[in-house]
N, C-alpha and C. Protein backbone atom coordinates (compact mmCIF):
# COMPACT_ATOMS: atom_id res chain seq x y z
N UNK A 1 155.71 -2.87 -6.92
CA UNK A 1 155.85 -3.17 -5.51
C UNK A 1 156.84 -4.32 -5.38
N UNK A 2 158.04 -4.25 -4.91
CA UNK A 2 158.92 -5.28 -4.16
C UNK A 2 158.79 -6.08 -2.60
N UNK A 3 159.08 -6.89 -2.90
CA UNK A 3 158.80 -7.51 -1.13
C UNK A 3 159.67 -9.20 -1.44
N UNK A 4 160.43 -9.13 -0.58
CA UNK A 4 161.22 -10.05 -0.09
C UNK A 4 161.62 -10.79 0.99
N UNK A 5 161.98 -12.00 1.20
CA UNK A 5 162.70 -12.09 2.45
C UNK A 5 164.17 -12.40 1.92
N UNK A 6 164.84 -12.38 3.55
CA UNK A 6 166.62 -13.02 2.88
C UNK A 6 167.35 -13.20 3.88
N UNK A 7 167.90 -14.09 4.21
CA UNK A 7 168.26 -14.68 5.55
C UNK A 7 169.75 -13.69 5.96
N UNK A 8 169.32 -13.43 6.73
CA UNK A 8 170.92 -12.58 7.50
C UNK A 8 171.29 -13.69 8.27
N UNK A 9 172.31 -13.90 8.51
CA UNK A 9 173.51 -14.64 9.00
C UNK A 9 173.95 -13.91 10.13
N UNK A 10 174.07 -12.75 9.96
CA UNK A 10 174.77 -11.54 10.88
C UNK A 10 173.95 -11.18 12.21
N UNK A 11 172.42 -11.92 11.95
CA UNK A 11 171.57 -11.26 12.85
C UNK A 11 171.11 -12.40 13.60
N UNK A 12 171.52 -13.42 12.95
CA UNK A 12 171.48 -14.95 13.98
C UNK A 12 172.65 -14.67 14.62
N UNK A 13 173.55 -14.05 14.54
CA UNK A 13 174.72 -14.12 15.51
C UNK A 13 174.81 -13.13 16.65
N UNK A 14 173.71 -12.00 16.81
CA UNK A 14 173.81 -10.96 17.01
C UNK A 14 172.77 -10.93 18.31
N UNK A 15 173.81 -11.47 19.63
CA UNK A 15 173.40 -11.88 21.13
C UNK A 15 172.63 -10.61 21.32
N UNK A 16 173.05 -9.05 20.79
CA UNK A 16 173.08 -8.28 21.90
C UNK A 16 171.78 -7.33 21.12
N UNK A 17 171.32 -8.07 20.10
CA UNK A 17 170.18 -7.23 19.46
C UNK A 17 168.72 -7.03 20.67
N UNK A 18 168.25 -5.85 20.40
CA UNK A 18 167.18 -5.41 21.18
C UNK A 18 166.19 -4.75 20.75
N UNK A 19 165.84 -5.87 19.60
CA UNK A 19 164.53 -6.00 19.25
C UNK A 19 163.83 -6.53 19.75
N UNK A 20 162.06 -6.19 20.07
CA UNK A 20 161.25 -6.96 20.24
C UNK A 20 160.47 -7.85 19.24
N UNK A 21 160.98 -7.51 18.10
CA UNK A 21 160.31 -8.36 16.96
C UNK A 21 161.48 -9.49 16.23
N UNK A 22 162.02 -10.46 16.85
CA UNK A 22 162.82 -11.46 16.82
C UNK A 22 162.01 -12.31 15.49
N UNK A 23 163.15 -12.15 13.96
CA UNK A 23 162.64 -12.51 13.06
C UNK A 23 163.33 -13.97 12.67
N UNK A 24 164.04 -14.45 13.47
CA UNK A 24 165.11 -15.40 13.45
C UNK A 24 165.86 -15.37 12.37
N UNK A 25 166.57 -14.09 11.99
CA UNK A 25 167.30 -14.18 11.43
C UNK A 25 167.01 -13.93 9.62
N UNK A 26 164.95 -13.49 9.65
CA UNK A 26 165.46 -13.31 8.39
C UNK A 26 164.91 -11.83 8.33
N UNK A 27 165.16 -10.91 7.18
CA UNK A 27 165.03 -9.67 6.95
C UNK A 27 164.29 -9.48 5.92
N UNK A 28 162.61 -8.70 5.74
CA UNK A 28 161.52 -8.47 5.01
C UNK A 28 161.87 -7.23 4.94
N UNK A 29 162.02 -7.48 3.38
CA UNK A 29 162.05 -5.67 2.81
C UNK A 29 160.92 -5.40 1.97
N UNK A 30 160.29 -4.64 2.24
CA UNK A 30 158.96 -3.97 0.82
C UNK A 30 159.38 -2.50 0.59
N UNK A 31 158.69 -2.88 -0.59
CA UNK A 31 159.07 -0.76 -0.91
C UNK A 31 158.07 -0.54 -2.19
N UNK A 32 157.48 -0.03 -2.73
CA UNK A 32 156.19 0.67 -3.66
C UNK A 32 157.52 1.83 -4.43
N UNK A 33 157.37 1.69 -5.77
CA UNK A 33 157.94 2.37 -6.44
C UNK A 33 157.38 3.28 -7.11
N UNK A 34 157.21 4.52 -7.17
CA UNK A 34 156.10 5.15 -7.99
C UNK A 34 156.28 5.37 -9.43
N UNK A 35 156.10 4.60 -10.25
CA UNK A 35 156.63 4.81 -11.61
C UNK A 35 156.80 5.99 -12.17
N UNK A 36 157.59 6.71 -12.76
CA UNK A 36 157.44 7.45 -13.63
C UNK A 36 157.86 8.71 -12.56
N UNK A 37 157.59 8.36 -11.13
CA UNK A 37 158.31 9.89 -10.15
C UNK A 37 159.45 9.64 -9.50
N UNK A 38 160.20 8.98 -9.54
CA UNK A 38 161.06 8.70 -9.04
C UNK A 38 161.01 8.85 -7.49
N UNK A 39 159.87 7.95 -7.17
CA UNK A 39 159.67 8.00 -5.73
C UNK A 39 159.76 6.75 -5.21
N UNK A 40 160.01 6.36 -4.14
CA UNK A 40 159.94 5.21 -3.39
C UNK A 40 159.05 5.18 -2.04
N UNK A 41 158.31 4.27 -2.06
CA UNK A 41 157.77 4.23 -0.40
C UNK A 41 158.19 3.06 0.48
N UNK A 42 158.93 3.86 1.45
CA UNK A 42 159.77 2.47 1.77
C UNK A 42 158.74 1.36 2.92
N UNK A 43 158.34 -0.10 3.09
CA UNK A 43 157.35 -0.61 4.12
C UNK A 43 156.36 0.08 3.55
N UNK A 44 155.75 0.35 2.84
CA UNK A 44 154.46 0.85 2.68
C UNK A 44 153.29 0.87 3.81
N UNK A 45 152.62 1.19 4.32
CA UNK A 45 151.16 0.95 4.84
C UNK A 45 150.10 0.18 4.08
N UNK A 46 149.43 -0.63 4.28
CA UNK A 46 148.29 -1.09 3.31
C UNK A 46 147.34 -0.10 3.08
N UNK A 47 147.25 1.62 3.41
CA UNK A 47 146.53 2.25 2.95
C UNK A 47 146.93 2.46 1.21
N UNK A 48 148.47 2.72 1.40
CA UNK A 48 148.95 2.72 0.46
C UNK A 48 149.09 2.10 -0.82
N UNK A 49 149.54 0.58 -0.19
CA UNK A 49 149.33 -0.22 -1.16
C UNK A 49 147.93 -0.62 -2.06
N UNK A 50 146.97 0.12 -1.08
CA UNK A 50 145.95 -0.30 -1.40
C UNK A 50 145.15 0.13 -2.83
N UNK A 51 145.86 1.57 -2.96
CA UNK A 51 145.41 2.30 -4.22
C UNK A 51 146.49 1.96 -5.68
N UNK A 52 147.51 1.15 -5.29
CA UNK A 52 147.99 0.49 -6.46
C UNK A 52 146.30 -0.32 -7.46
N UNK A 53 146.51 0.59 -8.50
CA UNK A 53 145.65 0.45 -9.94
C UNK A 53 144.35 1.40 -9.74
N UNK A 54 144.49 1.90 -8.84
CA UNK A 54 143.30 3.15 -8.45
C UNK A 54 143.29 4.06 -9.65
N UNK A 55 142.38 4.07 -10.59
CA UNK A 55 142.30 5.31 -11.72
C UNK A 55 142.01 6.78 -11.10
N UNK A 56 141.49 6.79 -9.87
CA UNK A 56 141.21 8.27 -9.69
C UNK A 56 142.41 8.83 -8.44
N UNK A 57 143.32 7.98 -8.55
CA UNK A 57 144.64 8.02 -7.95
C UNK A 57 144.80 9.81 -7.91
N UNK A 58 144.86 11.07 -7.15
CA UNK A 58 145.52 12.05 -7.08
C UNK A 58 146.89 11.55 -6.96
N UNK A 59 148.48 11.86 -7.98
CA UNK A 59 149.63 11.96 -7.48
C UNK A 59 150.24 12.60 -6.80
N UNK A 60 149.68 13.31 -6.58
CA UNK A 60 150.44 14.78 -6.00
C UNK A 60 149.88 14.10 -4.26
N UNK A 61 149.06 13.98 -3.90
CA UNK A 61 148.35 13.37 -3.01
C UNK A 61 149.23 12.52 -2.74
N UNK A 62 149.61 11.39 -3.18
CA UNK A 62 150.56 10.37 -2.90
C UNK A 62 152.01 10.47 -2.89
N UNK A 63 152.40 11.38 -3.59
CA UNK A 63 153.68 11.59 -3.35
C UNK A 63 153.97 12.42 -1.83
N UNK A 64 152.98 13.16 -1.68
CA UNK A 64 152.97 14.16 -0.24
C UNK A 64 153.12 12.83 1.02
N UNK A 65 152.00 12.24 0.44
CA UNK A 65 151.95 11.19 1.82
C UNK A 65 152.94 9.98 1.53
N UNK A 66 153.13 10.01 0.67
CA UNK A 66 154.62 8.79 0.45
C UNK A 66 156.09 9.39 1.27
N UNK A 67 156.14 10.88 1.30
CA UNK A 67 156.93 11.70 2.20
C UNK A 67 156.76 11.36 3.30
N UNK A 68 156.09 11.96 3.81
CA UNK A 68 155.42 11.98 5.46
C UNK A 68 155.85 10.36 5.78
N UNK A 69 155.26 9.58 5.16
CA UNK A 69 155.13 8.43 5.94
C UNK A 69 156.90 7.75 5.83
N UNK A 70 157.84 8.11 4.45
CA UNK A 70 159.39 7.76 4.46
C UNK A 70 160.05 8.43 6.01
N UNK A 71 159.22 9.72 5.84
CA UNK A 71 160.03 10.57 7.41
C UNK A 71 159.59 9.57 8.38
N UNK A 72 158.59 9.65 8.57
CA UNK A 72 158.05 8.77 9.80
C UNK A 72 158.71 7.48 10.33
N UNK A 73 159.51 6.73 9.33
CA UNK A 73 159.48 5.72 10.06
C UNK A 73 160.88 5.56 11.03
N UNK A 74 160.96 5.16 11.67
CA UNK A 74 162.20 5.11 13.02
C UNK A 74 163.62 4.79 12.28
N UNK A 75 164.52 5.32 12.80
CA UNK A 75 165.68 5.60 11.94
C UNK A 75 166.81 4.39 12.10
N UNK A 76 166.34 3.52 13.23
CA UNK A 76 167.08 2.21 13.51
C UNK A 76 166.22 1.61 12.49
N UNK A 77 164.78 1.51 11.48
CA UNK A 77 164.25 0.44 10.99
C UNK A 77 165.27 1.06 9.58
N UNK A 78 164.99 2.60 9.12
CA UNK A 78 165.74 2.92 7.86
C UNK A 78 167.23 2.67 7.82
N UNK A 79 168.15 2.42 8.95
CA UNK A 79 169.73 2.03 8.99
C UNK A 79 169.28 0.91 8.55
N UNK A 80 169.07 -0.31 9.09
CA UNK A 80 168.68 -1.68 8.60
C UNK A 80 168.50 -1.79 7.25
N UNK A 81 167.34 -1.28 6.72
CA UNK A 81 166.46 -1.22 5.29
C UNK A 81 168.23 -1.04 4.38
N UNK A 82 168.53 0.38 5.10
CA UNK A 82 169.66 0.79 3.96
C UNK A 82 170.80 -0.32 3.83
N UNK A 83 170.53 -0.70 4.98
CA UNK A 83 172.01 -1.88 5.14
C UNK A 83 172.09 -2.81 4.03
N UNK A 84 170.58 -3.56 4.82
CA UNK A 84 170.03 -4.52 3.24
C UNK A 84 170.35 -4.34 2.06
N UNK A 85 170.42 -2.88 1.60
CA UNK A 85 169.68 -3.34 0.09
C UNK A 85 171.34 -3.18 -0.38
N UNK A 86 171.96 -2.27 0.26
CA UNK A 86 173.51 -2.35 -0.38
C UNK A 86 174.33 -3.39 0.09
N UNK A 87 173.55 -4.15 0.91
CA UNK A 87 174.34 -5.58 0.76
C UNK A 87 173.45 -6.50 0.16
N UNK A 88 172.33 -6.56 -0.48
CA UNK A 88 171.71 -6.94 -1.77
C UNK A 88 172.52 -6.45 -3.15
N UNK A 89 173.17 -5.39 -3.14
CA UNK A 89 174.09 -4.80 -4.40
C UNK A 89 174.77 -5.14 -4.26
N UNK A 90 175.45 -5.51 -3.20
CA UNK A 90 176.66 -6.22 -3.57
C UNK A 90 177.28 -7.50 -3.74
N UNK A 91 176.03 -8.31 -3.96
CA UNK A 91 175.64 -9.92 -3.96
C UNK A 91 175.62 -9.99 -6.05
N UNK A 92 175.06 -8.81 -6.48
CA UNK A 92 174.30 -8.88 -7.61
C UNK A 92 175.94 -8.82 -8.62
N UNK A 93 176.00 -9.42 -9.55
CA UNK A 93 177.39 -9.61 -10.19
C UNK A 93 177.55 -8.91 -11.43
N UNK A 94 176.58 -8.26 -12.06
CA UNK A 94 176.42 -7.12 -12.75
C UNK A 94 175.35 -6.01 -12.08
N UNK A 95 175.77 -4.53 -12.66
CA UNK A 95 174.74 -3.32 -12.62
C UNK A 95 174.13 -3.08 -13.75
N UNK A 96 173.02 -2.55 -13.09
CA UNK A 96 172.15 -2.13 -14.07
C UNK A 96 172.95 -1.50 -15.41
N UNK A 97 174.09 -0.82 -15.25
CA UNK A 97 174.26 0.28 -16.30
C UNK A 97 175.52 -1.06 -17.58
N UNK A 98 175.79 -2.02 -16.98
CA UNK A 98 176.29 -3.15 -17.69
C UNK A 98 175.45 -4.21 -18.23
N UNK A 99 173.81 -4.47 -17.35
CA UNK A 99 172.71 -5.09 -18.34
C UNK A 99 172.13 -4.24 -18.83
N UNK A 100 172.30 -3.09 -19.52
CA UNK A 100 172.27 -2.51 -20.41
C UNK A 100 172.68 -2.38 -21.83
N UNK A 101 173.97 -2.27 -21.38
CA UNK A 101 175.35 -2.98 -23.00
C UNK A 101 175.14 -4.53 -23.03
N UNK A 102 174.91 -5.10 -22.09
CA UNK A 102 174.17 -6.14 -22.43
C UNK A 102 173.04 -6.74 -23.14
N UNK A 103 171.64 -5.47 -22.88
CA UNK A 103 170.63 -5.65 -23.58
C UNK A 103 170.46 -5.49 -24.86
N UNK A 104 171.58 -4.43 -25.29
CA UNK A 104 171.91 -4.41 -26.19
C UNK A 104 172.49 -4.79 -27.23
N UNK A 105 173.45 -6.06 -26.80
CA UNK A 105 174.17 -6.81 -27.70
C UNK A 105 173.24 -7.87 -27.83
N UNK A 106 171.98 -8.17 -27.16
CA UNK A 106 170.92 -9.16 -27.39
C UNK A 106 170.16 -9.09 -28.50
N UNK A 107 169.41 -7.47 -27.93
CA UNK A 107 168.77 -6.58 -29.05
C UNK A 107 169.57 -6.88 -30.46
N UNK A 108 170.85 -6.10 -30.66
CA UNK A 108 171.47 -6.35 -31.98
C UNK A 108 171.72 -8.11 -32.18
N UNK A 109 171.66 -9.04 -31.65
CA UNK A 109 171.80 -9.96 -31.93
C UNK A 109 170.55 -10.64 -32.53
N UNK A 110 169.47 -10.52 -31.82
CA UNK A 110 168.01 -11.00 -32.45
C UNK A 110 167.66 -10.51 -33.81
N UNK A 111 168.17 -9.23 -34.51
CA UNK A 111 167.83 -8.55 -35.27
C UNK A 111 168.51 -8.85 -36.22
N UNK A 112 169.37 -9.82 -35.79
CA UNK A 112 170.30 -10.20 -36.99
C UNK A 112 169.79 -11.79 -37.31
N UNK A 113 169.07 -12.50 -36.80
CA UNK A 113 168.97 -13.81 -36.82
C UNK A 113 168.13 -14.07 -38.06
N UNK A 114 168.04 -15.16 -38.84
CA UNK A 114 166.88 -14.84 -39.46
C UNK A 114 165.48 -15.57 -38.96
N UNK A 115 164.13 -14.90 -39.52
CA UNK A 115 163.05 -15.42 -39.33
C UNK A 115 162.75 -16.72 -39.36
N UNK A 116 163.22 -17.28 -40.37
CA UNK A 116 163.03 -18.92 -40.19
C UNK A 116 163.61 -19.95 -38.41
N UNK A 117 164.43 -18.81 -37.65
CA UNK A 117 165.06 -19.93 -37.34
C UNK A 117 164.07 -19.81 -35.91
N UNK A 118 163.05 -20.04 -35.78
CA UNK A 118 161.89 -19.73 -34.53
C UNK A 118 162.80 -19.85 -33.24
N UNK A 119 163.37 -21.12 -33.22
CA UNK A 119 163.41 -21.57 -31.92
C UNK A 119 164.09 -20.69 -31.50
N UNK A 120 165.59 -20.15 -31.94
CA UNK A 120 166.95 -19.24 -31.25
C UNK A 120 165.93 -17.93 -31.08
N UNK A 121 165.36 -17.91 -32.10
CA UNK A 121 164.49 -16.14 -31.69
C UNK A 121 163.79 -16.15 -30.43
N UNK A 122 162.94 -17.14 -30.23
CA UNK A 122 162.38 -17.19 -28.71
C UNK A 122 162.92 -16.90 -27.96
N UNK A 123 164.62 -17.64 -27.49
CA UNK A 123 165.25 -18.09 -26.87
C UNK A 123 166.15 -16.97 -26.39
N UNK A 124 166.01 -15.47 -27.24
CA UNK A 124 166.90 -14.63 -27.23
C UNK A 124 165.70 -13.87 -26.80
N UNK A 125 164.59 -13.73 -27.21
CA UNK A 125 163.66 -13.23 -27.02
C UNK A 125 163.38 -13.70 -25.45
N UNK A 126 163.23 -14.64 -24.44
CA UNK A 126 163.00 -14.74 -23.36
C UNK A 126 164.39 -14.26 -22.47
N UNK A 127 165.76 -14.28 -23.03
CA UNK A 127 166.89 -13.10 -22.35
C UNK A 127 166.65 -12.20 -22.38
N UNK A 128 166.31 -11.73 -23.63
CA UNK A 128 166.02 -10.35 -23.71
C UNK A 128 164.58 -9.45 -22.47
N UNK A 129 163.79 -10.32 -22.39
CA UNK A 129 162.89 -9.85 -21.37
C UNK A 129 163.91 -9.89 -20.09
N UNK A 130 163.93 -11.70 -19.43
CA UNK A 130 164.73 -11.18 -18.10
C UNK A 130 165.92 -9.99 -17.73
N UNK A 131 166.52 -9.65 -19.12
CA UNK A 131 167.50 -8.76 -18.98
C UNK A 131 167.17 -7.26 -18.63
N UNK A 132 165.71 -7.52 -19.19
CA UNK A 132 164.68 -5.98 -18.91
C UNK A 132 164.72 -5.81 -17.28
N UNK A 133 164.32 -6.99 -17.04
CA UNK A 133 163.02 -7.32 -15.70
C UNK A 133 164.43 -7.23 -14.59
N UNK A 134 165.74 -7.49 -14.82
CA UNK A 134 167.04 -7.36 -13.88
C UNK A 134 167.20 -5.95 -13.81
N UNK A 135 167.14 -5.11 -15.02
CA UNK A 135 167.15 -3.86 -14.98
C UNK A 135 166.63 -3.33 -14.10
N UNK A 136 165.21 -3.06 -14.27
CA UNK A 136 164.01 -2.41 -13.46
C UNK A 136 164.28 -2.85 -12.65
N UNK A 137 164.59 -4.13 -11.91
CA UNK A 137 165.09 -4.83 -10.25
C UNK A 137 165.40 -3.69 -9.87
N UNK A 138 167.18 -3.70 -10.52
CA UNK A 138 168.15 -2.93 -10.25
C UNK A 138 168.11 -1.61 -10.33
N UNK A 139 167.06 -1.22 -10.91
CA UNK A 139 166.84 0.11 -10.30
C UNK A 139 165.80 0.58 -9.59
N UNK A 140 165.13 -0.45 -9.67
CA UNK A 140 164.18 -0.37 -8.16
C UNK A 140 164.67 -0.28 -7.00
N UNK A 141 165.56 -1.03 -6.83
CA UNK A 141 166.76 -1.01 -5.62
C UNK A 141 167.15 -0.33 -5.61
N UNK A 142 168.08 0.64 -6.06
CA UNK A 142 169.12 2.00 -6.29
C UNK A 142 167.97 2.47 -5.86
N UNK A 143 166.81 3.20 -6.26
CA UNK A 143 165.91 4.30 -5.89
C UNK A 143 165.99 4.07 -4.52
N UNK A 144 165.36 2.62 -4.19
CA UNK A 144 165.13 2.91 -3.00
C UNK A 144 166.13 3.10 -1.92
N UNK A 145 167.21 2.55 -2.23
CA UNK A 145 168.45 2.96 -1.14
C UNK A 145 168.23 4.41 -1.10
N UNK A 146 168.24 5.10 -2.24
CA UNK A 146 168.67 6.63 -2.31
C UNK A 146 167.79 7.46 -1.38
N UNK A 147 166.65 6.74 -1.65
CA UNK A 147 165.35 7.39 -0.92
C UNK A 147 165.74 7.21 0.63
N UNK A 148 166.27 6.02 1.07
CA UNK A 148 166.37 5.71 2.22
C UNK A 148 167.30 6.60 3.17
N UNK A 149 168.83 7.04 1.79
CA UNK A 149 169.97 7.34 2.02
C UNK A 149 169.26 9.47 2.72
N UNK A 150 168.97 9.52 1.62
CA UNK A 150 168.26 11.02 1.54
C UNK A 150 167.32 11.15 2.93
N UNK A 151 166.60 10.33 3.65
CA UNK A 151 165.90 10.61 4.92
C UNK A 151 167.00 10.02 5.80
N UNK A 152 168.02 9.86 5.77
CA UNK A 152 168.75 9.28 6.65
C UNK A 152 169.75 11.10 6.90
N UNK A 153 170.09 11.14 5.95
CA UNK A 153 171.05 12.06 5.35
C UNK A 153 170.35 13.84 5.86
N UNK A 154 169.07 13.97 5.81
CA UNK A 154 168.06 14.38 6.55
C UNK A 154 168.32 14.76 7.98
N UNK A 155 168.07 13.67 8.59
CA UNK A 155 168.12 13.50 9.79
C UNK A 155 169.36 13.60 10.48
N UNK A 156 170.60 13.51 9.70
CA UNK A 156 172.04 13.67 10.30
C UNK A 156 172.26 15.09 9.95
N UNK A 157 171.50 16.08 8.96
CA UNK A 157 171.79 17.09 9.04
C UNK A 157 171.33 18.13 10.37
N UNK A 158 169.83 17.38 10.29
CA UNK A 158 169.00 17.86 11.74
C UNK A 158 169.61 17.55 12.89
N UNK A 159 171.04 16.73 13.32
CA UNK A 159 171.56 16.07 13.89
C UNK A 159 170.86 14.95 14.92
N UNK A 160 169.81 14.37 14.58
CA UNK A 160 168.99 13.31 14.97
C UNK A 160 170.06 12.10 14.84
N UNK A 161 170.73 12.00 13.91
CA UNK A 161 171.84 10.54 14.35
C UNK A 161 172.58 10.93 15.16
């Protein structure tokens, strides 16, 4: 599960917005990732969130209603969402598919060190995690744009935009 805030600049400037939910300017994104299905739920519901670590979890069940509820939500909140996150990508100064060849020259680097020398092993050893944990970010994000992009993409076929 992701959840953020992040100050827009663009939306403190933005006289002619006509929202009733005036956030002064900052922008809350959540989204539930379904591991392993390549699903995203974008804003979740707390019904939803609620069965995060549920063992008698039906998936099939959740992926149906992780649908329904991506359609559902209003297509001015999913333009926004989408806006965000690809101007969250484009803040980020590597991609995922470059902390990768990255993780990898870590990986081969630790493996070469020797055992005696504790401290550098840690030290490569705690890059080596954040380099994981940027990954999974970064493609937590990508999913969810896509997911966002795909009910957007949806709806312009239905000609709803």
């Amino acid at each position: 599960y992701h959840s953020w805030e992040q100050r827009d600049e663009e939306s403190d400037r933005d006289d002619d917005d006509d929202d009733d939910d005036d956030d002064g300017g900052m922008n809350t994104m959540h989204f539930l990732v379904l591991s392993g299905q390549n699903n995203v739920a974008i804003y979740p519901p707390p019904s939803m969130l609620s069965q995060i670590g549920n063992n008698t979890l039906d998936i099939g069940d959740l992926l149906a209603e992780t649908e329904m509820h991506n359609q559902g939500l209003p297509t001015k909140q999913l333009i926004h969402f989408s806006k965000m996150l690809a101007d969250l990508i484009a803040t980020l100064i590597t991609t995922a598919e470059e902390d990768t060849v990255i993780l990898q020259q870590m990986n081969d680097s630790l493996r070469m060190i020797s055992q005696d020398r504790h401290g550098e092993i840690e030290q490569l050893t705690d890059i080596v995690s954040a380099i994981s944990y940027r990954i999974q970010f970064k493609q937590s994000i990508r999913m969810a744009l896509d997911a966002t992009n795909q009910v957007l993409s949806l709806r312009n076929e239905a000609g709803e935009l």
